[in-house]
N, C-alpha and C. Protein backbone atom coordinates (compact mmCIF):
# COMPACT_ATOMS: atom_id res chain seq x y z
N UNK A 1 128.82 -76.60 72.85
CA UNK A 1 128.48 -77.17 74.13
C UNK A 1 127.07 -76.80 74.56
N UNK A 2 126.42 -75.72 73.96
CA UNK A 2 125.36 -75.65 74.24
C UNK A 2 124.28 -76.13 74.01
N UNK A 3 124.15 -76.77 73.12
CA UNK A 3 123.44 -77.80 72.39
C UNK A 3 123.28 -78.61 73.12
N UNK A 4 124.22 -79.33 73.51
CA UNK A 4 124.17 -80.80 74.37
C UNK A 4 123.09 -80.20 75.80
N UNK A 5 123.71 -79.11 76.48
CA UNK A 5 123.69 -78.21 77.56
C UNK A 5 121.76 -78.41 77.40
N UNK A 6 121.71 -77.78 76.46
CA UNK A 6 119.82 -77.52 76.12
C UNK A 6 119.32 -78.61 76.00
N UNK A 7 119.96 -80.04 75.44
CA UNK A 7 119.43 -81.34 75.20
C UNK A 7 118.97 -81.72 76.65
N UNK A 8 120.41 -82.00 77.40
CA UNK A 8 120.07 -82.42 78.69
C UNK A 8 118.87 -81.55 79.56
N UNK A 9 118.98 -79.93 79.20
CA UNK A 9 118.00 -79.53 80.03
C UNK A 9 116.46 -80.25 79.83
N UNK A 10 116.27 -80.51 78.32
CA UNK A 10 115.07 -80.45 77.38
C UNK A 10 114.72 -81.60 78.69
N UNK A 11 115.51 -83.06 78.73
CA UNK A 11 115.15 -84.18 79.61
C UNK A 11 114.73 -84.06 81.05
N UNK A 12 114.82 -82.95 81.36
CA UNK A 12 114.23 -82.38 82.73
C UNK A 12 113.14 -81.84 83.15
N UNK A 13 112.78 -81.67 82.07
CA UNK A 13 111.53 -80.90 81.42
C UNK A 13 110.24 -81.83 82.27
N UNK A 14 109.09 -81.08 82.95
CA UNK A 14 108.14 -81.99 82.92
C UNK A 14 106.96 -82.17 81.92
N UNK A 15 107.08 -81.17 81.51
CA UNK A 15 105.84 -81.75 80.22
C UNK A 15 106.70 -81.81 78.95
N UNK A 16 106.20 -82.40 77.99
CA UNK A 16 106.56 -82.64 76.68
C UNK A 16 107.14 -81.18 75.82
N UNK A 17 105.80 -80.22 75.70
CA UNK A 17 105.80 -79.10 75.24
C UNK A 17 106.78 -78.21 75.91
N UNK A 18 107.31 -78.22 77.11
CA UNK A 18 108.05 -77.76 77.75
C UNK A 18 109.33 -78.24 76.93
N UNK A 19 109.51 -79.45 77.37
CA UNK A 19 110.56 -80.09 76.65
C UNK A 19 110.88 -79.46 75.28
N UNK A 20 109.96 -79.68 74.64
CA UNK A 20 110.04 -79.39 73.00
C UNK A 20 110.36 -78.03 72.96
N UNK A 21 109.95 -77.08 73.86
CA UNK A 21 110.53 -75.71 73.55
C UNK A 21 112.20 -75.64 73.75
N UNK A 22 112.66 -76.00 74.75
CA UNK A 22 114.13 -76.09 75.51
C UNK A 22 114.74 -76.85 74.09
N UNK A 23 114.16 -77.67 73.64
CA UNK A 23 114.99 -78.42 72.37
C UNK A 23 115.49 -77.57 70.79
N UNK A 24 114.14 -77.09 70.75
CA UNK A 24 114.26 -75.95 69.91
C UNK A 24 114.96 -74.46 69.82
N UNK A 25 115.64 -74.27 71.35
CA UNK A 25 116.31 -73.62 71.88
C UNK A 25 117.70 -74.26 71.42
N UNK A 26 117.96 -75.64 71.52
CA UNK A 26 119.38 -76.20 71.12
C UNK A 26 119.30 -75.89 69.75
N UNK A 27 118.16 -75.91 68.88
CA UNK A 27 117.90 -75.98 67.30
C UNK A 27 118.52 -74.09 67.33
N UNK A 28 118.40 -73.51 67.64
CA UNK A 28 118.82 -72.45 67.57
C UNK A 28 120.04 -72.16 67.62
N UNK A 29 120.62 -72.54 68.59
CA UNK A 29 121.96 -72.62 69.36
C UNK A 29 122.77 -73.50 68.23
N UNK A 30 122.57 -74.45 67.19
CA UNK A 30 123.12 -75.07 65.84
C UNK A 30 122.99 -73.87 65.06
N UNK A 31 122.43 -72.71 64.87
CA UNK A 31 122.04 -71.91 63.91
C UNK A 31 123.18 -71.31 64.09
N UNK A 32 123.26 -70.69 65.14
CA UNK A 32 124.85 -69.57 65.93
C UNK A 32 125.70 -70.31 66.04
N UNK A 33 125.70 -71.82 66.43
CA UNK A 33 127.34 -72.39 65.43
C UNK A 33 127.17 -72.60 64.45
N UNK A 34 126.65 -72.54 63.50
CA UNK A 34 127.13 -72.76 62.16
C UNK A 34 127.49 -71.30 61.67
N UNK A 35 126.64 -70.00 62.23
CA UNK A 35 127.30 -68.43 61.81
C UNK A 35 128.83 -68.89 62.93
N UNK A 36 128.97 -68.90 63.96
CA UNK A 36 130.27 -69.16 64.38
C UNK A 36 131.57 -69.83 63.29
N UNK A 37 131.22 -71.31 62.72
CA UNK A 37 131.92 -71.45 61.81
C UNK A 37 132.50 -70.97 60.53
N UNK A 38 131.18 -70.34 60.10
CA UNK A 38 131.65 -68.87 58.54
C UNK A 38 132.17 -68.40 59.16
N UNK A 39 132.17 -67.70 60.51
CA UNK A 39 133.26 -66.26 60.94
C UNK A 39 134.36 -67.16 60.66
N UNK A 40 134.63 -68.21 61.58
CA UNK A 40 136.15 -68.86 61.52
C UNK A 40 136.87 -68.93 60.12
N UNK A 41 136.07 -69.79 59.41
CA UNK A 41 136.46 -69.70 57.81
C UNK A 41 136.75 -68.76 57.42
N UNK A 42 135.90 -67.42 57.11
CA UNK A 42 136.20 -66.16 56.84
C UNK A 42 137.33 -65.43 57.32
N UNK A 43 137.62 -65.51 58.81
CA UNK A 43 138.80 -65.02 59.12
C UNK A 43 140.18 -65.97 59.04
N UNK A 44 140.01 -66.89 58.33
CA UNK A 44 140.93 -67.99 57.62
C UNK A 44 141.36 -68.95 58.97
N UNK A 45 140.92 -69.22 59.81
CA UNK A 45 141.08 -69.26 61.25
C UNK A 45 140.75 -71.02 60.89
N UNK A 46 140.29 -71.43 59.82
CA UNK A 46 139.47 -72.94 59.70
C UNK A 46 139.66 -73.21 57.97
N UNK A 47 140.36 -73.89 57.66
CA UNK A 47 140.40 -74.21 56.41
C UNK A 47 138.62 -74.86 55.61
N UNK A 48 138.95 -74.84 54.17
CA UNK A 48 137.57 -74.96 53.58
C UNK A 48 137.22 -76.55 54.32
N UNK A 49 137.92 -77.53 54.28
CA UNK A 49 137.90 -78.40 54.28
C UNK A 49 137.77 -78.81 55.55
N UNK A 50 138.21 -78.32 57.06
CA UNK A 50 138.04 -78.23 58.24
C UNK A 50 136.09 -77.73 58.56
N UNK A 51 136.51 -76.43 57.70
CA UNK A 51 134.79 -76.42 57.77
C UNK A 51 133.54 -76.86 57.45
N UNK A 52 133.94 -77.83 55.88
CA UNK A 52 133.55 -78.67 55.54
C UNK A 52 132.92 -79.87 56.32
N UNK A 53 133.90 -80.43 57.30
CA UNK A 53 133.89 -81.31 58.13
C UNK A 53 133.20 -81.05 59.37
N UNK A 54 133.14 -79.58 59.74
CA UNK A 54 132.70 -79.62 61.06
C UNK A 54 130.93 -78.96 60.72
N UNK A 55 130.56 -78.38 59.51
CA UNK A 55 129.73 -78.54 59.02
C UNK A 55 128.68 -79.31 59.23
N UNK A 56 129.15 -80.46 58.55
CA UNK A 56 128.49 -81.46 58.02
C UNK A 56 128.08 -82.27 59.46
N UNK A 57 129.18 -83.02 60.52
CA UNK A 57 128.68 -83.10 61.36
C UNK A 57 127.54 -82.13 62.56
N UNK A 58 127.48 -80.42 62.33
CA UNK A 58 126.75 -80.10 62.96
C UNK A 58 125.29 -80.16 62.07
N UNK A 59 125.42 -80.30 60.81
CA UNK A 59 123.87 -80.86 60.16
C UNK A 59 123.64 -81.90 60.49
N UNK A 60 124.27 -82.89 60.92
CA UNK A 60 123.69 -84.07 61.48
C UNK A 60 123.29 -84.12 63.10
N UNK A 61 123.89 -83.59 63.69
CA UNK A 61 123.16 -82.91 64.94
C UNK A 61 122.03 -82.17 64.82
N UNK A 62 121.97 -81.39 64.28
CA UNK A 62 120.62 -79.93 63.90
C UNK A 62 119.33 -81.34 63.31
N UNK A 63 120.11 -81.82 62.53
CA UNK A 63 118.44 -82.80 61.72
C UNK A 63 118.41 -83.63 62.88
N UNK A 64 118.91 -84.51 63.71
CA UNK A 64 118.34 -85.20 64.94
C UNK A 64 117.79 -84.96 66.08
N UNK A 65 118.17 -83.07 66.20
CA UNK A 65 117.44 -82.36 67.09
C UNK A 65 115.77 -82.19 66.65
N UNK A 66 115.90 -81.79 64.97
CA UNK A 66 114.57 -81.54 64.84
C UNK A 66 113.64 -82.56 64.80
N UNK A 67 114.09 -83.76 64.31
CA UNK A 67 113.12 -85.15 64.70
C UNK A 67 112.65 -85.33 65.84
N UNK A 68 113.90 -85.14 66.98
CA UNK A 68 113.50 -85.35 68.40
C UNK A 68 112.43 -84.00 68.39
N UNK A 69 112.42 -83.14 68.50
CA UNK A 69 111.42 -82.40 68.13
C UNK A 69 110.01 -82.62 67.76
N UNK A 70 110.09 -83.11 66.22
CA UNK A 70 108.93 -83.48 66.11
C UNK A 70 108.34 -84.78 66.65
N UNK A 71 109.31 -85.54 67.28
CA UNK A 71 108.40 -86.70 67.58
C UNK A 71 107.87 -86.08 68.98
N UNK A 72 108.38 -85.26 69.74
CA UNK A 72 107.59 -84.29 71.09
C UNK A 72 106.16 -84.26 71.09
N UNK A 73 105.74 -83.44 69.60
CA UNK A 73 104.73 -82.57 69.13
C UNK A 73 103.44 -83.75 69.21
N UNK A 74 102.35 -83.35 69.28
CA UNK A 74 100.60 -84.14 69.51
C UNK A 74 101.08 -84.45 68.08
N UNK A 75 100.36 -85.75 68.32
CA UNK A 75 100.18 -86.59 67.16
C UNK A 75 98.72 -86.02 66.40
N UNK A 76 98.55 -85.43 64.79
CA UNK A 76 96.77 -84.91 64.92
C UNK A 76 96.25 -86.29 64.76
N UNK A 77 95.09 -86.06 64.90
CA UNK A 77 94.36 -87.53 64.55
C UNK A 77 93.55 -86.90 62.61
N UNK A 78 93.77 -88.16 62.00
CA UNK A 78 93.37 -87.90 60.57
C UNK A 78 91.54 -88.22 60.57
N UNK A 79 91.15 -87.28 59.79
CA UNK A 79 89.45 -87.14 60.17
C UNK A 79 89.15 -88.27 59.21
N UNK A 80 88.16 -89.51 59.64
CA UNK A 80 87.55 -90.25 59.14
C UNK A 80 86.62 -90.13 58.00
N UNK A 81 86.82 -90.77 56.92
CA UNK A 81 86.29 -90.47 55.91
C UNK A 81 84.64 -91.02 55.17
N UNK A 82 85.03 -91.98 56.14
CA UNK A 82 83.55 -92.50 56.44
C UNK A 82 82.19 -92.25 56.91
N UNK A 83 81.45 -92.36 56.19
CA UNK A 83 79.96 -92.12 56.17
C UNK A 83 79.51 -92.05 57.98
């Protein structure tokens, strides 16, 4: 829930970079559920295959956080190569 929690904050945000920090805060907050899920597994509390599943959907959350992410970030400008 915290994830979502940090998403919505990120949209409140008034600057970008602001934003982008609060987001990366949810990118974190995917890191400590996914150690949340090994504990479960480990303490047999979540089958392989349960964790499997809930896995996989939180990598697909974590990689859409970090896009939203990078699309936040200054665009550089590429140095002209021309004379």
């Amino acid at each position: 829930m915290s994830i979502g929690a940090n998403i919505s904050e990120a949209f409140g945000r008034h600057t970008r970079m602001d934003s982008a920090r609060v987001l990366q805060t949810s990118l974190s907050e995917g890191n400590e559920t996914l150690h949340h899920l090994i504990t479960a597994l480990d303490l047999g509390l979540l089958t392989s295959d349960e964790f499997e599943a809930l896995s996989n959907q939180l990598e697909v959350v974590r990689h859409k956080v970090a896009n939203l992410i990078d699309s936040m970030r200054p665009r550089r400008r590429s140095k002209s190569r021309h004379p």
